[in-house]
N, C-alpha and C. Protein backbone atom coordinates (compact mmCIF):
# COMPACT_ATOMS: atom_id res chain seq x y z
N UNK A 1 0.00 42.04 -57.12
CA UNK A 1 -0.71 41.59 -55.93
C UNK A 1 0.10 40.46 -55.28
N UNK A 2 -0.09 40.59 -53.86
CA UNK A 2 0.90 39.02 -52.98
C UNK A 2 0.11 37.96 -53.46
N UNK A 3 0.54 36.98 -53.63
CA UNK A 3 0.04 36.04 -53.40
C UNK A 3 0.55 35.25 -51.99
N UNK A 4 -0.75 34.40 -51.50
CA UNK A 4 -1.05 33.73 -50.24
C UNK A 4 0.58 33.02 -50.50
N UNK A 5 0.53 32.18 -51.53
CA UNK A 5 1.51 30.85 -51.31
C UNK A 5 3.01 31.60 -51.74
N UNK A 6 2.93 32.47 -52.16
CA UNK A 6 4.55 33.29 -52.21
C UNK A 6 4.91 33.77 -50.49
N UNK A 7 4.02 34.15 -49.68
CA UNK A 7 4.58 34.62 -48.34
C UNK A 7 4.69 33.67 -47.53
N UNK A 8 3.62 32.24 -48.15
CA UNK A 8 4.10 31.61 -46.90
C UNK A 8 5.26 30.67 -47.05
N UNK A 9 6.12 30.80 -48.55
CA UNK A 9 7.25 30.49 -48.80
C UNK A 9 8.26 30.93 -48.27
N UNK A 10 8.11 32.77 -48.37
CA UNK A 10 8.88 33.44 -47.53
C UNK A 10 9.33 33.74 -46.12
N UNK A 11 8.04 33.67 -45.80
CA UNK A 11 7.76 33.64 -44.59
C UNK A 11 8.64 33.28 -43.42
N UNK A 12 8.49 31.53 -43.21
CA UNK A 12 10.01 30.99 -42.50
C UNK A 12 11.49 31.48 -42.60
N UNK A 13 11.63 32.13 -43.19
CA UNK A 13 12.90 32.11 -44.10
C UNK A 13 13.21 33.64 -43.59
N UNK A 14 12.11 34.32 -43.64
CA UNK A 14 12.56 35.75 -42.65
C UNK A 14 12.10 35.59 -41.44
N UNK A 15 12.29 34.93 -40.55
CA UNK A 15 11.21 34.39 -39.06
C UNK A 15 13.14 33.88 -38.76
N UNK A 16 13.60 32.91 -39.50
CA UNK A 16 14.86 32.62 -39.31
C UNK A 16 15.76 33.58 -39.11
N UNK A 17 16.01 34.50 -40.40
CA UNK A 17 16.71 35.67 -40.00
C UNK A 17 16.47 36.46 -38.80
N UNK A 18 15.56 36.84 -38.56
CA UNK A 18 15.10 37.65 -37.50
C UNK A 18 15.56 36.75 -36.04
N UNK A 19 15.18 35.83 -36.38
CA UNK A 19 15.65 35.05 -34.44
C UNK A 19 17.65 34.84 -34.65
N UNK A 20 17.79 34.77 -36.09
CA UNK A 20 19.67 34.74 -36.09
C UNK A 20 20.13 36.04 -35.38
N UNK A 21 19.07 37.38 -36.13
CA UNK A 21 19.68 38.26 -35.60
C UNK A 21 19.60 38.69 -33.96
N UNK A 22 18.35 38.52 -33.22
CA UNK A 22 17.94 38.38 -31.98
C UNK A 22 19.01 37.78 -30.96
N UNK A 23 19.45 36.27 -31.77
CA UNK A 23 20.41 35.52 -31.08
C UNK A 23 22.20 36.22 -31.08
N UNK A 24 22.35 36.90 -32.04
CA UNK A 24 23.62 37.92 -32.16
C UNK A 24 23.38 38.95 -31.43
N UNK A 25 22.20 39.38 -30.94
CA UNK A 25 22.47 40.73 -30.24
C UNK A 25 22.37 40.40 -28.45
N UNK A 26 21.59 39.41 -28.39
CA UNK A 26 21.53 38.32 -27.03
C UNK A 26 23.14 38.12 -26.77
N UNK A 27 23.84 37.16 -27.84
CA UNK A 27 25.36 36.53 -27.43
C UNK A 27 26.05 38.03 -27.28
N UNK A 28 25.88 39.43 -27.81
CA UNK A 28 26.57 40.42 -27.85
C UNK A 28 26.56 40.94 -26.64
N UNK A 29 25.11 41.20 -26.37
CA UNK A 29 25.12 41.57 -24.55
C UNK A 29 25.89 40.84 -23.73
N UNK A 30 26.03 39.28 -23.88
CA UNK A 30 26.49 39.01 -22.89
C UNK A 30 27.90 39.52 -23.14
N UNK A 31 28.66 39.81 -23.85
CA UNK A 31 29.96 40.43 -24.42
C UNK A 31 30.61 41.90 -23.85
N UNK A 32 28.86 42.34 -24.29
CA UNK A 32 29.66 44.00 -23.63
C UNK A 32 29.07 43.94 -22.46
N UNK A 33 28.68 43.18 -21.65
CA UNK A 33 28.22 43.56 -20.27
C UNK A 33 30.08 43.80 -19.58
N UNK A 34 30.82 42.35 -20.00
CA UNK A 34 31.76 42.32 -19.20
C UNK A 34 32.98 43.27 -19.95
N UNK A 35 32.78 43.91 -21.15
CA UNK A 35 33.80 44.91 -21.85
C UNK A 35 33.84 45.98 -22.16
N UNK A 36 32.18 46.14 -21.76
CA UNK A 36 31.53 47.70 -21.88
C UNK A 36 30.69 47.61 -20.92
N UNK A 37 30.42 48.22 -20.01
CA UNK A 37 29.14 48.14 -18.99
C UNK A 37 28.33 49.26 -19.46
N UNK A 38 28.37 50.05 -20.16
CA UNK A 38 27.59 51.57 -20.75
C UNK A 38 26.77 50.87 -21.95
N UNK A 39 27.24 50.24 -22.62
CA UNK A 39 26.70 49.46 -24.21
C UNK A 39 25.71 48.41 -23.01
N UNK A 40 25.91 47.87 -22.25
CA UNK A 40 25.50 46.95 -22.22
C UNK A 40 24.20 47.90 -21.11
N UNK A 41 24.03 48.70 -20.39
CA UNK A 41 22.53 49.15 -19.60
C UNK A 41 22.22 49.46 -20.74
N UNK A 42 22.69 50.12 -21.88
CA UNK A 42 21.83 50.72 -23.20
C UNK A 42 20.91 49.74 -23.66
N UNK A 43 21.92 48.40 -23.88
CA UNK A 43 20.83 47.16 -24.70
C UNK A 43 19.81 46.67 -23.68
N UNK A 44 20.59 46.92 -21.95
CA UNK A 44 19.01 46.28 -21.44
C UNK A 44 17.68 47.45 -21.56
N UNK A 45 17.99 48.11 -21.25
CA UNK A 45 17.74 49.51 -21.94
C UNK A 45 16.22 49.30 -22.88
N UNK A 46 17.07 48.83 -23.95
CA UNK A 46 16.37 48.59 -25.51
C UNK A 46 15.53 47.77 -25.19
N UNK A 47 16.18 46.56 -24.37
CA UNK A 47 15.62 44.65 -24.24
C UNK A 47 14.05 45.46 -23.23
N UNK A 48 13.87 46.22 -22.21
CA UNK A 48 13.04 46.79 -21.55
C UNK A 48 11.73 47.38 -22.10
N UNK A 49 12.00 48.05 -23.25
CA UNK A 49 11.34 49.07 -23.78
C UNK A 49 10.50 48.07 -24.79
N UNK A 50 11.44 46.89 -25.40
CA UNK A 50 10.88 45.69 -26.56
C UNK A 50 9.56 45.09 -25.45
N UNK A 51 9.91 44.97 -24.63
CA UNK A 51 9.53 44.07 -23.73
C UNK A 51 8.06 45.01 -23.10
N UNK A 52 8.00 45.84 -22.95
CA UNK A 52 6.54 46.79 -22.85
C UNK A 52 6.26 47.04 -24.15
N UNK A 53 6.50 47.01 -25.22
CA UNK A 53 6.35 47.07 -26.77
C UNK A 53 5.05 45.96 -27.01
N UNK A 54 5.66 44.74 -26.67
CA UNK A 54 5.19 43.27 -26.72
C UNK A 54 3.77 43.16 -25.70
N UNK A 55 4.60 43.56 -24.76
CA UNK A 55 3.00 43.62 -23.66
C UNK A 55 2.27 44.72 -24.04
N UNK A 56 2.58 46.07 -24.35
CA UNK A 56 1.08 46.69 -24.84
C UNK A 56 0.57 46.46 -26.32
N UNK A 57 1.29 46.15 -27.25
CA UNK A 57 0.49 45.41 -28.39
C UNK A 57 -0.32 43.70 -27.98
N UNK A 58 0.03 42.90 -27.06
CA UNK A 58 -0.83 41.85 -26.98
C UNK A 58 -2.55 42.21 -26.28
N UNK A 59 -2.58 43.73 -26.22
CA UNK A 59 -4.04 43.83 -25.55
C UNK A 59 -4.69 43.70 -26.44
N UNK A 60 -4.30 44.04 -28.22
CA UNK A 60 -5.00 43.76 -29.33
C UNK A 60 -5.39 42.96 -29.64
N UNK A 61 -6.61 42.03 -29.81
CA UNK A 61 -7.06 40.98 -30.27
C UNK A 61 -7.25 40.78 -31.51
N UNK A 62 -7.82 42.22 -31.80
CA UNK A 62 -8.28 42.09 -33.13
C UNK A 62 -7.30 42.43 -34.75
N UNK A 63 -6.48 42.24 -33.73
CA UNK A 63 -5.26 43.40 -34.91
C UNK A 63 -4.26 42.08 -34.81
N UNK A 64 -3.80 42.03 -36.79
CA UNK A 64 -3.17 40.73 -36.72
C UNK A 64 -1.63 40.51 -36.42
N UNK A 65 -1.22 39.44 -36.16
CA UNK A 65 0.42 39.21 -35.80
C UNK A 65 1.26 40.47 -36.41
N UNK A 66 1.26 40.41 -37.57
CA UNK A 66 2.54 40.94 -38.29
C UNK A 66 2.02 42.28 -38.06
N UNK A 67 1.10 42.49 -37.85
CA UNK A 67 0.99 44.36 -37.53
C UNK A 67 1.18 44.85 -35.86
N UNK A 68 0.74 43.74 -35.08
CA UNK A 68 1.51 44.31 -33.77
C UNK A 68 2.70 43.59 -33.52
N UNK A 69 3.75 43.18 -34.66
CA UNK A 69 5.10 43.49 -34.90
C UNK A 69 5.50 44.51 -35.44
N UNK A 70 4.88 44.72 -36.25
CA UNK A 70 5.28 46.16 -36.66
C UNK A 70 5.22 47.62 -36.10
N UNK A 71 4.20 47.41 -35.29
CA UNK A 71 4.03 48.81 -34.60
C UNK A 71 4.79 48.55 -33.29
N UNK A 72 4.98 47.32 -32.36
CA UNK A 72 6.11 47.33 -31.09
C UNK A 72 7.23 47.54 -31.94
N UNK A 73 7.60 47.53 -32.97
CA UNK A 73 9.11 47.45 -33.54
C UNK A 73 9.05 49.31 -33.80
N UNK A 74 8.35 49.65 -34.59
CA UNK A 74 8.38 51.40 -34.67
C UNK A 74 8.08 52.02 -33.09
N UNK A 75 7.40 51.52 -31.64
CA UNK A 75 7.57 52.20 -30.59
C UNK A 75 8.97 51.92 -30.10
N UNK A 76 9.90 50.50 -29.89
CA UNK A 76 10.34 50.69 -29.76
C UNK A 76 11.93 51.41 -30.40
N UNK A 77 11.64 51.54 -31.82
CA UNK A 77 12.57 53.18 -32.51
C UNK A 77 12.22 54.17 -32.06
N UNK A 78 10.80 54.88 -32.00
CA UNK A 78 10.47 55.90 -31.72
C UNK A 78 11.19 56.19 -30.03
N UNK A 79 11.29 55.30 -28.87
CA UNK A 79 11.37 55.54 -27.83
C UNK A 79 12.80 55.54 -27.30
N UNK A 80 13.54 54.74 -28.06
CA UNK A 80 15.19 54.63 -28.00
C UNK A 80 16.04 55.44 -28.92
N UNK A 81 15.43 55.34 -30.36
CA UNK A 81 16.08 55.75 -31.65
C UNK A 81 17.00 54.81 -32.05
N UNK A 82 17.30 53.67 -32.02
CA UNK A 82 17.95 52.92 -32.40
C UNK A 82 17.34 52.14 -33.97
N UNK A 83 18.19 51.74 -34.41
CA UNK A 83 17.67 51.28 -35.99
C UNK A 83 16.46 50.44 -36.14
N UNK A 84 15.85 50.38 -37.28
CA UNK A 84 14.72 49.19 -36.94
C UNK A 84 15.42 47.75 -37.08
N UNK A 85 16.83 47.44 -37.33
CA UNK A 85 17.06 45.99 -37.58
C UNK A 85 17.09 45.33 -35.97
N UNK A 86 17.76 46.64 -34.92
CA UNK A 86 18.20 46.42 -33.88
C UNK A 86 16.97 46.72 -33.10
N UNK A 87 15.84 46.61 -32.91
CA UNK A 87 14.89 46.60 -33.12
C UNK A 87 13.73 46.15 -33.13
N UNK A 88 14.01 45.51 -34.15
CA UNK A 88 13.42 43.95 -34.58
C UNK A 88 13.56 42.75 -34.20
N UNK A 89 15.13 43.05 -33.60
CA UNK A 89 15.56 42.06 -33.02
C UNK A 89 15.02 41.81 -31.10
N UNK A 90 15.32 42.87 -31.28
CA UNK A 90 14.64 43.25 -29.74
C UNK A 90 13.30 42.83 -29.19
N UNK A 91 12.24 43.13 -30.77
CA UNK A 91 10.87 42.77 -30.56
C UNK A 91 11.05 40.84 -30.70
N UNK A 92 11.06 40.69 -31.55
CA UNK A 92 11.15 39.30 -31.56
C UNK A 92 11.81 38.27 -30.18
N UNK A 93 13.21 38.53 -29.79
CA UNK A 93 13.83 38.44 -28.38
C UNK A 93 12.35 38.66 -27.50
N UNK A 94 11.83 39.57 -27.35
CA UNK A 94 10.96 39.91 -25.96
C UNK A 94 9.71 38.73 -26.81
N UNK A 95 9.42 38.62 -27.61
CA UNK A 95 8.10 37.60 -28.05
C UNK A 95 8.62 36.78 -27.10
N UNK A 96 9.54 35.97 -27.84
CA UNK A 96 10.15 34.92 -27.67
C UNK A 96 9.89 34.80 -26.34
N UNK A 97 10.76 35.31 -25.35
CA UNK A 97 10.40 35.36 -23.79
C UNK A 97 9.03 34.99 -23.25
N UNK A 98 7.92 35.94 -23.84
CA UNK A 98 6.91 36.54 -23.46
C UNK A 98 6.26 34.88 -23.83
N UNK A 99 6.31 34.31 -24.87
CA UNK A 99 5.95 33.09 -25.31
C UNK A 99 6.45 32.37 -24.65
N UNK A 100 7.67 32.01 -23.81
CA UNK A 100 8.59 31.20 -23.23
C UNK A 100 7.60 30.83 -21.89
N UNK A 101 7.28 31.85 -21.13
CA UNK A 101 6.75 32.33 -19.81
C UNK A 101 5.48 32.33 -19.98
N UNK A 102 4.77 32.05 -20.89
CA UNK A 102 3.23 31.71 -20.84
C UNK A 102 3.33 30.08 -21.18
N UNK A 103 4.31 29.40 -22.09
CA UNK A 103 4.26 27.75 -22.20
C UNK A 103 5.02 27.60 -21.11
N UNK A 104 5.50 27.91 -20.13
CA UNK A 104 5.99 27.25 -19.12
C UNK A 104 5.21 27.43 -17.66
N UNK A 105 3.80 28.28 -18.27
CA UNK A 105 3.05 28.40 -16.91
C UNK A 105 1.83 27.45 -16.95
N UNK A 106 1.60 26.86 -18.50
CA UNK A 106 0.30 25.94 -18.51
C UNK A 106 0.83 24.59 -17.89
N UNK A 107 -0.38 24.09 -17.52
CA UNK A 107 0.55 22.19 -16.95
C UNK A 107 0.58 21.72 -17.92
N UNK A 108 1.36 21.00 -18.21
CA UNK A 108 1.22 19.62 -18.87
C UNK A 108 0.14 18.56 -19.07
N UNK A 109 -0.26 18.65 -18.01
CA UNK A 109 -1.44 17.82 -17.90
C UNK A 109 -2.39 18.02 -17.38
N UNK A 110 -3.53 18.22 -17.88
CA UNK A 110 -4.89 19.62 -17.11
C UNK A 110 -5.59 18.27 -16.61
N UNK A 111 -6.14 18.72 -15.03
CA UNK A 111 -6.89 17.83 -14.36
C UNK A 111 -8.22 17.56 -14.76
N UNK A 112 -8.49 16.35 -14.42
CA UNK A 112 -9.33 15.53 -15.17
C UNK A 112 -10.74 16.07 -14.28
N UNK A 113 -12.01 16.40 -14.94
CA UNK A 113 -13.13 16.90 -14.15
C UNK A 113 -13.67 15.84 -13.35
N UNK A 114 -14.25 16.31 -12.25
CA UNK A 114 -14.68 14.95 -11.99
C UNK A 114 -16.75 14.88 -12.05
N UNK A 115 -16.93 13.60 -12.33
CA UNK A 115 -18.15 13.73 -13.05
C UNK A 115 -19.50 14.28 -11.74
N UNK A 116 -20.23 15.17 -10.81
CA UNK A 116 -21.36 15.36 -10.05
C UNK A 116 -21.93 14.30 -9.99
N UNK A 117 -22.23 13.85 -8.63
CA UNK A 117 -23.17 12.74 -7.87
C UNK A 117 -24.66 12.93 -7.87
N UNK A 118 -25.25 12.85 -8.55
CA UNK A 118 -26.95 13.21 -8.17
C UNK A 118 -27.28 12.26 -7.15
N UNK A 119 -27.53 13.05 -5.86
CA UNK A 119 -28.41 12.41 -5.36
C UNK A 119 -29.71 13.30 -5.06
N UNK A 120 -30.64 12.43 -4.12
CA UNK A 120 -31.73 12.92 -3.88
C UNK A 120 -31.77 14.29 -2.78
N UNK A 121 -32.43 15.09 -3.13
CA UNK A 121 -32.52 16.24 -2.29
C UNK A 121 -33.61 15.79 -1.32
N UNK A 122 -32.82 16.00 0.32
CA UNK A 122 -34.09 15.78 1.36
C UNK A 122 -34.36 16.87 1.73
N UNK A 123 -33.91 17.75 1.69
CA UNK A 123 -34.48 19.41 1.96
C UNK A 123 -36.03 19.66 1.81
N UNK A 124 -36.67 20.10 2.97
CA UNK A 124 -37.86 20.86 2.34
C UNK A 124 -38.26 22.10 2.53
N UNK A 125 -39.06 22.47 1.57
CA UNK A 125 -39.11 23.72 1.81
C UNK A 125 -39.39 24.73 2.88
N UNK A 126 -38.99 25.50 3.52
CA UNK A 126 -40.34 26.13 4.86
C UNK A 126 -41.46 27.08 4.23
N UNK A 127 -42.25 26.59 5.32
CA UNK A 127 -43.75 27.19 5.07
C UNK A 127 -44.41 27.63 5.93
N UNK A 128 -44.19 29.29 5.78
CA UNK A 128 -44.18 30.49 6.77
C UNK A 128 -45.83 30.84 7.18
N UNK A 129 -47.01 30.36 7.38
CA UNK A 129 -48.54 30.86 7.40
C UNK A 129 -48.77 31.61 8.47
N UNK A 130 -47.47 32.46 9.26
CA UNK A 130 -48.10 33.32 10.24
C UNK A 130 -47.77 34.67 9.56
N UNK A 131 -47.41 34.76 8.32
CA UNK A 131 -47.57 36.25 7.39
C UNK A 131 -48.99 36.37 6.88
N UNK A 132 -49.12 37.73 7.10
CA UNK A 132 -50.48 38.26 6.57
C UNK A 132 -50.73 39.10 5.41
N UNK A 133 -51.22 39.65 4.79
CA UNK A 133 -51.37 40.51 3.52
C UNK A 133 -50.47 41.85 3.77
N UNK A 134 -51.11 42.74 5.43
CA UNK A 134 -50.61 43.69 6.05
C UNK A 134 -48.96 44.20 6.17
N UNK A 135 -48.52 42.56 6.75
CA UNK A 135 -47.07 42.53 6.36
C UNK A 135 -46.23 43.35 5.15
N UNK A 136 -47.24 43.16 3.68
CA UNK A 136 -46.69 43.51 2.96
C UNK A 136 -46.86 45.23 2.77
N UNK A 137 -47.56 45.74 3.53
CA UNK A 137 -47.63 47.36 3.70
C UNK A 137 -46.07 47.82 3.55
N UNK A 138 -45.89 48.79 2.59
CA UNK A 138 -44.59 49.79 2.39
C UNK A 138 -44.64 50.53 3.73
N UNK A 139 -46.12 51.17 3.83
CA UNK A 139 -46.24 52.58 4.74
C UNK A 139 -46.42 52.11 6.05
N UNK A 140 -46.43 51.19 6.05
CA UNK A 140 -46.66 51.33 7.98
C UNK A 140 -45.49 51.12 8.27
């Protein structure tokens, strides 16, 4: 059986690998864009497909982290065929983003409410006494 405190030992430690590898296939694109232009629409390609991977697993609320990593990481194999390392890397890269672009849309500093004035209501009500019972007839 896992234990809780063995994964969350592990845990960091493959979270690292995974963004090393993300960051090698990132510095690579920029590589074959200018030495391969064919390798390089393929990876945006891939980077595209991660990237709708990420956005249709976040409609899940109820379904936890590491499983809608796992299933954007198998759509995006199933939809490219590319390996799951390359992949993985892809899914994580598009988090990353996807996380980037939601902390850079909250403010910094959320406006302060401001507290309602009670005052006295001078309004009064109107008071209609030229209606009759008849009025309320459906049928006429």
């Amino acid at each position: 059986m896992i234990n809780i405190k063995n994964v969350t030992e592990w845990l960091p430690w493959v979270s690292i690998v995974i963004l090393f590898i993300a960051q090698k296939i990132a510095s690579y694109y920029d590589f074959a864009q200018k030495n391969d232009p064919d390798i390089a629409t393929k990876m945006k390609h891939i980077g595209l497909i991660a990237k709708w991977a990420v956005a249709d697993q976040s409609r899940y609320a109820d379904k936890a982290g590491a499983a809608k990593f796992e299933d954007a990481v198998d759509k995006v194999v199933k939809e490219t065929g590319v390996s799951t390392t390359l992949a993985k890397g892809a899914v994580q890269a598009s988090y990353i983003d996807l996380k980037d672009k939601k902390d850079s849309q909250v403010p910094a500093v959320l406006p302060q409410a401001s507290n309602p004035v009670v005052t006295e209501n001078t309004l009064r009500p109107v008071e209609d006494t030229s209606a009759t019972v008849e009025d309320l007839d459906p049928h006429r």
